[in-house]
PDB file of N, CA and C in Angstrom:
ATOM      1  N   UNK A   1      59.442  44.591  95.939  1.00  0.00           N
ATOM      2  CA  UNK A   1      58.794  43.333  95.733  1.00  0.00           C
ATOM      3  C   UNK A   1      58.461  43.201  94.252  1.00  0.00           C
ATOM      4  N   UNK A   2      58.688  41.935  93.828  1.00  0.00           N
ATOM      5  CA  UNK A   2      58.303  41.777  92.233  1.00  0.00           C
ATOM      6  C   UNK A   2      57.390  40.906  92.102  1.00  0.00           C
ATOM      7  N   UNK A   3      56.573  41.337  91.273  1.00  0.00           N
ATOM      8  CA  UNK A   3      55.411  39.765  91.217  1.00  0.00           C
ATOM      9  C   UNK A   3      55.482  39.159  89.565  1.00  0.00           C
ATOM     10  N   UNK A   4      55.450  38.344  89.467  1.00  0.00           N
ATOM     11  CA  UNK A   4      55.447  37.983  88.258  1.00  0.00           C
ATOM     12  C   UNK A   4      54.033  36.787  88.240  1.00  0.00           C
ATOM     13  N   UNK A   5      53.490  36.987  86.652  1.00  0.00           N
ATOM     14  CA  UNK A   5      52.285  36.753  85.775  1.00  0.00           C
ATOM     15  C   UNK A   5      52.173  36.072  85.012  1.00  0.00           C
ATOM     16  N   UNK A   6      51.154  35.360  84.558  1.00  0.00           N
ATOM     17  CA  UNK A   6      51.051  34.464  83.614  1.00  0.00           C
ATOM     18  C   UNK A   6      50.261  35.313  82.618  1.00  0.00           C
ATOM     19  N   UNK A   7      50.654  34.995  81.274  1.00  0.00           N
ATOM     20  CA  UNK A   7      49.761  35.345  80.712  1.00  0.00           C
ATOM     21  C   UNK A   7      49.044  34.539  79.816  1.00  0.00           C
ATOM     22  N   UNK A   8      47.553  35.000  79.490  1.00  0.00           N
ATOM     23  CA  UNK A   8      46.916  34.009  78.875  1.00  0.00           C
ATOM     24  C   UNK A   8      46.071  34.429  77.894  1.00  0.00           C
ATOM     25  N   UNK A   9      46.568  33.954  77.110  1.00  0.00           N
ATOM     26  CA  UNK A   9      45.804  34.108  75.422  1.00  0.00           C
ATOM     27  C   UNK A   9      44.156  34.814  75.274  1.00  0.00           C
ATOM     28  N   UNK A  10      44.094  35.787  74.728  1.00  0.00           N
ATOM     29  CA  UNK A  10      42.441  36.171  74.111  1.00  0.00           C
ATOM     30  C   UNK A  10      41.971  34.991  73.220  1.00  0.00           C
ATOM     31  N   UNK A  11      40.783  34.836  73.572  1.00  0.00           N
ATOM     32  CA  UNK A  11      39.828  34.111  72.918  1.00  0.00           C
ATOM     33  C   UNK A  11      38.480  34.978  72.927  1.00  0.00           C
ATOM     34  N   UNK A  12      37.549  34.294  71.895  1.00  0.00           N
ATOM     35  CA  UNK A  12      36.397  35.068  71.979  1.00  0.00           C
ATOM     36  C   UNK A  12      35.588  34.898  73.275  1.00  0.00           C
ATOM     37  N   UNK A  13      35.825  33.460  73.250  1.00  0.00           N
ATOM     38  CA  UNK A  13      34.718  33.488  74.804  1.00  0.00           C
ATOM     39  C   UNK A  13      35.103  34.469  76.135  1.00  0.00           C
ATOM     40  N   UNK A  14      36.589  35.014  75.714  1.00  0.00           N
ATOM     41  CA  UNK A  14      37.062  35.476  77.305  1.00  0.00           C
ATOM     42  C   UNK A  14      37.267  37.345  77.176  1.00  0.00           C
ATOM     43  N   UNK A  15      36.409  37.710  75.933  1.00  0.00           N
ATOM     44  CA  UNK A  15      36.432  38.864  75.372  1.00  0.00           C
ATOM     45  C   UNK A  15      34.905  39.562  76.111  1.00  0.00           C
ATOM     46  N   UNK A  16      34.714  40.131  76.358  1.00  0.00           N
ATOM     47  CA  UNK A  16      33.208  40.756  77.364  1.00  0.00           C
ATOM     48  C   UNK A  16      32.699  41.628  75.520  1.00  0.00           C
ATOM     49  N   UNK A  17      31.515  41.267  75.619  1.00  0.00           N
ATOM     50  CA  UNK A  17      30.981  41.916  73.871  1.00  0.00           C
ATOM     51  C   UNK A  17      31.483  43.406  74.191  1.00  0.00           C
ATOM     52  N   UNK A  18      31.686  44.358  72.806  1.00  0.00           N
ATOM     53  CA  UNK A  18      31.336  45.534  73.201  1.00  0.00           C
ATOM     54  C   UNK A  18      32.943  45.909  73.393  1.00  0.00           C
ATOM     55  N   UNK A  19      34.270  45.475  73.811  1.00  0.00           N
ATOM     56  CA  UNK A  19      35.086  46.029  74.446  1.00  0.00           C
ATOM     57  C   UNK A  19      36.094  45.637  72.831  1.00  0.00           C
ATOM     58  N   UNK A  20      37.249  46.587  73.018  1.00  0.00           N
ATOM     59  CA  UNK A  20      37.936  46.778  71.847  1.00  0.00           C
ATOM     60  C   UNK A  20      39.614  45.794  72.613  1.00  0.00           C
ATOM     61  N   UNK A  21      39.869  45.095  71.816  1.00  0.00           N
ATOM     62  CA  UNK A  21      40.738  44.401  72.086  1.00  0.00           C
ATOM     63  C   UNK A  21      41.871  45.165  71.426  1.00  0.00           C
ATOM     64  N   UNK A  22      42.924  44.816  72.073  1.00  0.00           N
ATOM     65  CA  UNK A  22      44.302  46.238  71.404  1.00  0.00           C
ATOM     66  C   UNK A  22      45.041  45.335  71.440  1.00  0.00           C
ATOM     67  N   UNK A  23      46.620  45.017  71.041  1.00  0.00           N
ATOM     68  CA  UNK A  23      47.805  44.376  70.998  1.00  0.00           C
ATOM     69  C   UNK A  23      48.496  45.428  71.274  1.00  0.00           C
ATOM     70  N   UNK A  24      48.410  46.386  71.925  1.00  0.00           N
ATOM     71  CA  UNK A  24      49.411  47.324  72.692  1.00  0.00           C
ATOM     72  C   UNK A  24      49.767  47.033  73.953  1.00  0.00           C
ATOM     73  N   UNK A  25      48.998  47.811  75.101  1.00  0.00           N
ATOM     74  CA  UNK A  25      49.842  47.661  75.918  1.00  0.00           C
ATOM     75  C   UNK A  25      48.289  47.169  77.053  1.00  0.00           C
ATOM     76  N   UNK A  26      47.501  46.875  76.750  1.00  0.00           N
ATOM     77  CA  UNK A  26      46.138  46.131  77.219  1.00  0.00           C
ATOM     78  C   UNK A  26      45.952  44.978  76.564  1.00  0.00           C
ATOM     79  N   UNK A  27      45.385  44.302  76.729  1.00  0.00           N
ATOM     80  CA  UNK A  27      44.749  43.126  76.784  1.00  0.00           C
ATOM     81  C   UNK A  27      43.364  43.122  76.006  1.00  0.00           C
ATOM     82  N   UNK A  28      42.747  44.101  76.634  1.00  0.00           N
ATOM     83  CA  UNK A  28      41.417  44.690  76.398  1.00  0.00           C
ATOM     84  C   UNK A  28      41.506  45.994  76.726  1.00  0.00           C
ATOM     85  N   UNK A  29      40.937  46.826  76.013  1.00  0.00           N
ATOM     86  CA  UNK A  29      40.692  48.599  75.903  1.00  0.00           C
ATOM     87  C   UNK A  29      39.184  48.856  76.188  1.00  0.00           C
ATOM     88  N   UNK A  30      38.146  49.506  76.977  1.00  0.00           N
ATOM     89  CA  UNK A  30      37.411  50.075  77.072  1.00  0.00           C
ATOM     90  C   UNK A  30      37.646  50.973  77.204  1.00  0.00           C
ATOM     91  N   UNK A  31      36.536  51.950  75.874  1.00  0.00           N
ATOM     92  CA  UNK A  31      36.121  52.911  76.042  1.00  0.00           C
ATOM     93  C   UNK A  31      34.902  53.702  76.451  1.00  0.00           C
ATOM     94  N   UNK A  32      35.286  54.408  78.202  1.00  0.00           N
ATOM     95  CA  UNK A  32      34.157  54.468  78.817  1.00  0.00           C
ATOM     96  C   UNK A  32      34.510  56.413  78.940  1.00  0.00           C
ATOM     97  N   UNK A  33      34.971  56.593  77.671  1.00  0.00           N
ATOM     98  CA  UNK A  33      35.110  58.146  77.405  1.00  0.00           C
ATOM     99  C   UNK A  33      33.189  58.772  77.109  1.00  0.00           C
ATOM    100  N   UNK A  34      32.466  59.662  78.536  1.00  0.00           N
ATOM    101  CA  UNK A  34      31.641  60.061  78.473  1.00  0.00           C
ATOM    102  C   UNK A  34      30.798  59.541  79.503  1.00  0.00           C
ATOM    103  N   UNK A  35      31.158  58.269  79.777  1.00  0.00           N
ATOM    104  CA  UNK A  35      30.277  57.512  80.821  1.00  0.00           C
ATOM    105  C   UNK A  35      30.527  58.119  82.058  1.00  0.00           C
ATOM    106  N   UNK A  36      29.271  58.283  83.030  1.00  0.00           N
ATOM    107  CA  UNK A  36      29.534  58.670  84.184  1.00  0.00           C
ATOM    108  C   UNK A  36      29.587  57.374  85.027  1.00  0.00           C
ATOM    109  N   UNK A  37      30.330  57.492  86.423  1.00  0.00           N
ATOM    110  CA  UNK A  37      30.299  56.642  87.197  1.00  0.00           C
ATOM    111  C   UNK A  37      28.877  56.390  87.943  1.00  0.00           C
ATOM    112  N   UNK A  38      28.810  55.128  88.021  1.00  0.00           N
ATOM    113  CA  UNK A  38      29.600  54.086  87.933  1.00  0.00           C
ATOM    114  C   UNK A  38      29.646  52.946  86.992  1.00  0.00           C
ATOM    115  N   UNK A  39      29.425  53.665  85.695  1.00  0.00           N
ATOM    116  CA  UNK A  39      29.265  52.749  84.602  1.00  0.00           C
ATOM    117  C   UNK A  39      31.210  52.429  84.001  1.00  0.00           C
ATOM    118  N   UNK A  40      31.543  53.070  84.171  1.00  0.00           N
ATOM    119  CA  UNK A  40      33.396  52.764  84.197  1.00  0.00           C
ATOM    120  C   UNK A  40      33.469  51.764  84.809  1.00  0.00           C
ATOM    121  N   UNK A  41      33.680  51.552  86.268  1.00  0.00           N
ATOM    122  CA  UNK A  41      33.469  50.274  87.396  1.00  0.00           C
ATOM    123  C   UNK A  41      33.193  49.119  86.806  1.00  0.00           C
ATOM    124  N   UNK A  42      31.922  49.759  86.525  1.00  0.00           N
ATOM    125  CA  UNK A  42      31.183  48.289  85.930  1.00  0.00           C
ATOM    126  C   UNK A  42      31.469  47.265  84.732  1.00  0.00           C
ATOM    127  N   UNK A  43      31.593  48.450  83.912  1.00  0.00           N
ATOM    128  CA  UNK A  43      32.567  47.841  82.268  1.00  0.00           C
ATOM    129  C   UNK A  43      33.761  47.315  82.825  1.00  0.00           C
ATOM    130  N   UNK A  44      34.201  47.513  83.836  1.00  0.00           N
ATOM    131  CA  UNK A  44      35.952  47.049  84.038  1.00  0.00           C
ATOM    132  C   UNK A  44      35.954  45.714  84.715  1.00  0.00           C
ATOM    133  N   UNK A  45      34.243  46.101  85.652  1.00  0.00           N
ATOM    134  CA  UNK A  45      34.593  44.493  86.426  1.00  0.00           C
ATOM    135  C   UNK A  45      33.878  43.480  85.710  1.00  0.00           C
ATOM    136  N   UNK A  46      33.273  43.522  84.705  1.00  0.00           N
ATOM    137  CA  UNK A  46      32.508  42.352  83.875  1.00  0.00           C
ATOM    138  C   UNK A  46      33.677  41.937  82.986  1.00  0.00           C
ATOM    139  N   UNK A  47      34.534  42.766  82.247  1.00  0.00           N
ATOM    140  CA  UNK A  47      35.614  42.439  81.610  1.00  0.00           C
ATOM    141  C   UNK A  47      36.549  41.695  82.416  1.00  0.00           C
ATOM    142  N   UNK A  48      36.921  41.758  83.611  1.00  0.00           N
ATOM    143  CA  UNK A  48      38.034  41.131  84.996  1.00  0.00           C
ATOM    144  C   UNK A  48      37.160  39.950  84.880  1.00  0.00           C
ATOM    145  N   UNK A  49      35.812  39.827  84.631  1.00  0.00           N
ATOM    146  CA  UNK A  49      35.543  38.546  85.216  1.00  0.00           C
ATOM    147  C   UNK A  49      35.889  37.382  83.981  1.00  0.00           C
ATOM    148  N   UNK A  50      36.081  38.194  82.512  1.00  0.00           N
ATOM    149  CA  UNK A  50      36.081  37.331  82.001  1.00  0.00           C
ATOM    150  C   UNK A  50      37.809  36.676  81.045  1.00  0.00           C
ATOM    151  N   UNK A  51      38.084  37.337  82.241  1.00  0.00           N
ATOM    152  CA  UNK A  51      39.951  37.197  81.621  1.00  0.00           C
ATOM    153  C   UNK A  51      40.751  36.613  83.097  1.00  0.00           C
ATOM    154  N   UNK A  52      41.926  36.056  82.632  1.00  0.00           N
ATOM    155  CA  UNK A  52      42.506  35.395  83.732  1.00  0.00           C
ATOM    156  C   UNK A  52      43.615  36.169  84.705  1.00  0.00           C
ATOM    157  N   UNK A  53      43.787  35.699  85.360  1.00  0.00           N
ATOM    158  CA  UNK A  53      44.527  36.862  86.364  1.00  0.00           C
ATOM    159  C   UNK A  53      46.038  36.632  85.404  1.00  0.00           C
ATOM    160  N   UNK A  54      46.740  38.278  85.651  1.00  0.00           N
ATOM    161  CA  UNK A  54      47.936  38.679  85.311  1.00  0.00           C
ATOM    162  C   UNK A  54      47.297  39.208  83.681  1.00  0.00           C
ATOM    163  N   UNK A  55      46.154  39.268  82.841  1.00  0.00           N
ATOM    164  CA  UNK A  55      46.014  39.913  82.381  1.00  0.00           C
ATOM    165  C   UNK A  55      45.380  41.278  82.566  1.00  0.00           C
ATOM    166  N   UNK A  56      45.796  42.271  81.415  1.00  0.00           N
ATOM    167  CA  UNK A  56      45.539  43.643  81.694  1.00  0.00           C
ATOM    168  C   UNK A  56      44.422  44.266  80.862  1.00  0.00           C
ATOM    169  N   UNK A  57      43.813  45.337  81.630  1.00  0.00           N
ATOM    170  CA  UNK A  57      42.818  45.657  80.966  1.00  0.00           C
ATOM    171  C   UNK A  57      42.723  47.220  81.294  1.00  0.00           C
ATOM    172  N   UNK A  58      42.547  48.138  80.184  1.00  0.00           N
ATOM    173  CA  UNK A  58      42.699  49.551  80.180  1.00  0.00           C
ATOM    174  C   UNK A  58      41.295  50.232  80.190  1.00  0.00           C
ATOM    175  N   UNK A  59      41.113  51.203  80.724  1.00  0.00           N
ATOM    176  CA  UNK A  59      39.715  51.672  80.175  1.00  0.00           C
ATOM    177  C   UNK A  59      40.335  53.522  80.492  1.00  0.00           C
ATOM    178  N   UNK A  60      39.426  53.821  79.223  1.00  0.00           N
ATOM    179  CA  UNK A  60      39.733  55.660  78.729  1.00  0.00           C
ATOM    180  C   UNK A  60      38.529  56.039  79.743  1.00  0.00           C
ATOM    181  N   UNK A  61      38.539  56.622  80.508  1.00  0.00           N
ATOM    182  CA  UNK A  61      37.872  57.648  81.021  1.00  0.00           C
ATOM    183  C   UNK A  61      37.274  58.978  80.950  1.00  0.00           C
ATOM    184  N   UNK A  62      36.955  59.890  81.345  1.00  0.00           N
ATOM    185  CA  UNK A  62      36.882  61.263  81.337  1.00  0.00           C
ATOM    186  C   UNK A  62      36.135  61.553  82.267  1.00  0.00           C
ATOM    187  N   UNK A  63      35.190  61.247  83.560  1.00  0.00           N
ATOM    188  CA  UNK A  63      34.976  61.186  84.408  1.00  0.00           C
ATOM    189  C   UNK A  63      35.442  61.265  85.634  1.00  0.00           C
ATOM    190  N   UNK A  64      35.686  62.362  86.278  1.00  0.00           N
ATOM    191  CA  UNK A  64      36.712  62.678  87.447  1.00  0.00           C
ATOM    192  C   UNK A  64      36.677  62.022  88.351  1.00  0.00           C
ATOM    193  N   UNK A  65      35.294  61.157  88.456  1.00  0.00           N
ATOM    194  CA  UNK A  65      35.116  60.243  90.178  1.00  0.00           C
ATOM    195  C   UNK A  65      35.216  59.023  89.571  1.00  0.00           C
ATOM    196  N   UNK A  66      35.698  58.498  87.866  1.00  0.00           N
ATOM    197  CA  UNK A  66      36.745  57.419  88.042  1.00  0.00           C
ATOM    198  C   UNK A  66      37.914  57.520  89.231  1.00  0.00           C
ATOM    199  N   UNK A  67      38.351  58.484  88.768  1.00  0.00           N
ATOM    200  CA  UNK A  67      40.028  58.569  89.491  1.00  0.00           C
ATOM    201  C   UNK A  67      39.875  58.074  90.757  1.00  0.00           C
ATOM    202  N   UNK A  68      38.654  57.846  91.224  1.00  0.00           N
ATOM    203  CA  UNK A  68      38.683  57.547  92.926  1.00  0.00           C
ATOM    204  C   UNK A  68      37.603  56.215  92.808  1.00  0.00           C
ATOM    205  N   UNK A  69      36.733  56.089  91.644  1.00  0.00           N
ATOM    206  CA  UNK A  69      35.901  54.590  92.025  1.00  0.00           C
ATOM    207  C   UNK A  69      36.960  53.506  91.462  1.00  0.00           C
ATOM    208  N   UNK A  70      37.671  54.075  90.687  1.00  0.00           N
ATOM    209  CA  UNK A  70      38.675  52.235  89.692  1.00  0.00           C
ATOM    210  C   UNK A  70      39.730  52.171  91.242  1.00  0.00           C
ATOM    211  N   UNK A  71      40.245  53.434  91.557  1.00  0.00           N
ATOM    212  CA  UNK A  71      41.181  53.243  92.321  1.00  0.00           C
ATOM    213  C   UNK A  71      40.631  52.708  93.574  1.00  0.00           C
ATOM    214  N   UNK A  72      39.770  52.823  94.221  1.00  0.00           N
ATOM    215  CA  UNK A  72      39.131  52.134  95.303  1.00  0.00           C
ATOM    216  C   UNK A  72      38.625  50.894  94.547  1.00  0.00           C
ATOM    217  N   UNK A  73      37.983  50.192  94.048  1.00  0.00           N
ATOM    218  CA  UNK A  73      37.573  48.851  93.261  1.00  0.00           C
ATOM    219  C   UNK A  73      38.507  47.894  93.238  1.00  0.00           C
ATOM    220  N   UNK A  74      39.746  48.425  92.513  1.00  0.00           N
ATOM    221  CA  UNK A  74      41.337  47.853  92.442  1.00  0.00           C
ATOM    222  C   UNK A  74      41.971  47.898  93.665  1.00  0.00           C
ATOM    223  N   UNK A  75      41.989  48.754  94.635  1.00  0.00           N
ATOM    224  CA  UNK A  75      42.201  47.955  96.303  1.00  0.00           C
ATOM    225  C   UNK A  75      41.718  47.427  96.732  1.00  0.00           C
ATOM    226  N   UNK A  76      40.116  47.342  96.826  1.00  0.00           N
ATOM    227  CA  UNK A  76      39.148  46.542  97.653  1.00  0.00           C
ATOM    228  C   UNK A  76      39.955  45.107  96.839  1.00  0.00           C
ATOM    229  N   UNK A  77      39.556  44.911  95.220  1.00  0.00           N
ATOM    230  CA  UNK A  77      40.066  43.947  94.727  1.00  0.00           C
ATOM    231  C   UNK A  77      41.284  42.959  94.685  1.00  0.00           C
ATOM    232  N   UNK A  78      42.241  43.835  95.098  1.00  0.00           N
ATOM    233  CA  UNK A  78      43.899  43.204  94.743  1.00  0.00           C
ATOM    234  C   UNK A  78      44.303  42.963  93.918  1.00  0.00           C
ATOM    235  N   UNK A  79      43.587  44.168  93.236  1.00  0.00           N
ATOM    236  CA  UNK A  79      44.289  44.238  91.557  1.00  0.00           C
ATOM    237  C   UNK A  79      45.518  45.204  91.255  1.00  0.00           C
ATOM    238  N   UNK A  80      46.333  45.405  90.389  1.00  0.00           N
ATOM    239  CA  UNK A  80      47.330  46.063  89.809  1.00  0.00           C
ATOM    240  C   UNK A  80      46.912  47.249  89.039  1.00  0.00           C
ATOM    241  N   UNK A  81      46.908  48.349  89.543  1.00  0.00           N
ATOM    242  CA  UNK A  81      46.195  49.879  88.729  1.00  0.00           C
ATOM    243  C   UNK A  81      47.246  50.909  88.561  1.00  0.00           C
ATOM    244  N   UNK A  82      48.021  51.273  87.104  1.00  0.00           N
ATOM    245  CA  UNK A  82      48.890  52.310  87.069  1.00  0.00           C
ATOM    246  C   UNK A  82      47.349  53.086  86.019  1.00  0.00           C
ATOM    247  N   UNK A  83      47.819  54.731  86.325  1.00  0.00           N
ATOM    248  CA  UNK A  83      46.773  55.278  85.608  1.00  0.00           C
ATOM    249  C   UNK A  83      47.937  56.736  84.872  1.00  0.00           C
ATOM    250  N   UNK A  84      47.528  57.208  83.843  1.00  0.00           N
ATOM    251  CA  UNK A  84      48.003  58.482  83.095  1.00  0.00           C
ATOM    252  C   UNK A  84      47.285  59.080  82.341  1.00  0.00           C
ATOM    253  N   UNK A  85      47.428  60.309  82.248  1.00  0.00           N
ATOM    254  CA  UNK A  85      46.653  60.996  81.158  1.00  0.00           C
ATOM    255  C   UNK A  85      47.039  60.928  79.768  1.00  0.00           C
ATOM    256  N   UNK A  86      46.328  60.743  79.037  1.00  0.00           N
ATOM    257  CA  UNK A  86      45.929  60.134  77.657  1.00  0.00           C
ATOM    258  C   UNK A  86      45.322  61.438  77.147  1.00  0.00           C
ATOM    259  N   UNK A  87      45.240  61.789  76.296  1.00  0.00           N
ATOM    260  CA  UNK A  87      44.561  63.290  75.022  1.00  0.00           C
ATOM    261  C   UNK A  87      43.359  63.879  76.617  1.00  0.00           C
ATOM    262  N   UNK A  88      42.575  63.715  76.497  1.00  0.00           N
ATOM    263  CA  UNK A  88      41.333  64.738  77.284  1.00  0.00           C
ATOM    264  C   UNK A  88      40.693  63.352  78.179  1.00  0.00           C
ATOM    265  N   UNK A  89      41.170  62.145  78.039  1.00  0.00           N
ATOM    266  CA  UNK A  89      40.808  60.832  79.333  1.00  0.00           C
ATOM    267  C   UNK A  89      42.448  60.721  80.150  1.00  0.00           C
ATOM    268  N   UNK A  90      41.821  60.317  80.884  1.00  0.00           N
ATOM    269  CA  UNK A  90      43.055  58.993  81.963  1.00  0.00           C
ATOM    270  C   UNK A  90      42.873  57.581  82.088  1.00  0.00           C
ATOM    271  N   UNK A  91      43.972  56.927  81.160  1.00  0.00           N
ATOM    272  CA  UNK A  91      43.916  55.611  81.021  1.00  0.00           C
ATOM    273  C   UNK A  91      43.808  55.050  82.199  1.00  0.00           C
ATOM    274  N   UNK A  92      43.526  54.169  82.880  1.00  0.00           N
ATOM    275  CA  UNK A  92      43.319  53.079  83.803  1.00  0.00           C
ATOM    276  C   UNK A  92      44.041  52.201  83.658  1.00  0.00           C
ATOM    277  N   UNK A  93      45.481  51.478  83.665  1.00  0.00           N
ATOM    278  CA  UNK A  93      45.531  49.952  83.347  1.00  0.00           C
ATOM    279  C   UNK A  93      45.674  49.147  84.482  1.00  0.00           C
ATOM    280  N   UNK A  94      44.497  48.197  84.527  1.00  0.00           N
ATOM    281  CA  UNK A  94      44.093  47.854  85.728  1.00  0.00           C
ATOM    282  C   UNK A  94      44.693  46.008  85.042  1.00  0.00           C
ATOM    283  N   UNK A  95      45.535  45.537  86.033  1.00  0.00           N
ATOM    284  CA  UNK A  95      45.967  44.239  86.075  1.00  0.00           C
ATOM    285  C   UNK A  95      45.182  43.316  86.955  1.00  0.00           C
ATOM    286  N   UNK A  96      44.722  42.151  86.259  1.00  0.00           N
ATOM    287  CA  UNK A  96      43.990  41.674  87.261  1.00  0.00           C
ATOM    288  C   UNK A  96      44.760  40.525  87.945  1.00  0.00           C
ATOM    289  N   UNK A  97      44.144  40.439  89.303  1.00  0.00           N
ATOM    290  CA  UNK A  97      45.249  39.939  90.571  1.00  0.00           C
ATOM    291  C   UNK A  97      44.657  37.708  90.335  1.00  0.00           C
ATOM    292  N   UNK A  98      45.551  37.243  91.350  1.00  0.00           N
ATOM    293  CA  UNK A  98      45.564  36.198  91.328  1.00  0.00           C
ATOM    294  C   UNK A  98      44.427  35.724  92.314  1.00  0.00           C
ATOM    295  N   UNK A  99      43.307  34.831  91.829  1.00  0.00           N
ATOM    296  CA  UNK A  99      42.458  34.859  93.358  1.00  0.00           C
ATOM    297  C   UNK A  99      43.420  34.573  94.612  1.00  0.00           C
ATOM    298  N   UNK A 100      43.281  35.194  95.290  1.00  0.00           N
ATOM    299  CA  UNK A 100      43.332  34.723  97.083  1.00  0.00           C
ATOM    300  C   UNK A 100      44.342  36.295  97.268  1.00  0.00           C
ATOM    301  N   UNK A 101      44.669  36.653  96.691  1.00  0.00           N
ATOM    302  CA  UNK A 101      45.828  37.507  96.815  1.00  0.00           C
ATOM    303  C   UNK A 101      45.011  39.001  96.872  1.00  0.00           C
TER     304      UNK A 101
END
C-alpha cells in the first residue's frame, strides 16, 4: 500500500517554541536527548499539533521507554513512525497522519 502526502511549508506560527527546525530529513527535530518519559511524548505531540498532516517530525531520544511510549502514541494516533539509532539516541521520525485516518 502507498500513501501519498502533502506537504506544507514551515512558518513561525506552525513551529512549537523551543524545537530546532532542520532541512534534512524532518520537518522539525526535537531534542529530547536526557528527558525521561513522558516528556518525549509530550514534546512530540504539542509539535503534531502544530504542523499539518504528511509533515514529519523527528525527536533524538535516549530514554529506553521512548521505544515503547512514541511507538504506542503513533498507533493509538495513526501516525507514520520509522525509528534508528543515531550516535548514543534513537531517532523517532514520526509522520503525522491525515485526520480521520
Amino acid at each position: 500500500m502507498c500513501f501519498q502526502f502533502d506537504v506544507f511549508p514551515l512558518t513561525p506560527e506552525t513551529v512549537p517554541s523551543g524545537a530546532k527546525v532542520s532541512k534534512a530529513m524532518s520537518d522539525i527535530v526535537i531534542d529530547a536527548r536526557g528527558l525521561k518519559c513522558p516528556l518525549p511524548v509530550l514534546k512530540l505531540e504539542k509539535a503534531l499539533a502544530g504542523v499539518g498532516a504528511g509533515n514529519t517530525i523527528a525527536v533524538l531520544a535516549t530514554d529506553p521507554v521512548a521505544r515503547i511510549d512514541i511507538a504506542l502514541y503513533c498507533r493509538q494516533q495513526g501516525h507514520g513512525l520509522a525509528m534508528r539509532e543515531e550516535d548514543a539516541a534513537t531517532r523517532y521520525e514520526v509522520t503525522k497522519a491525515r485526520a480521520g485516518e
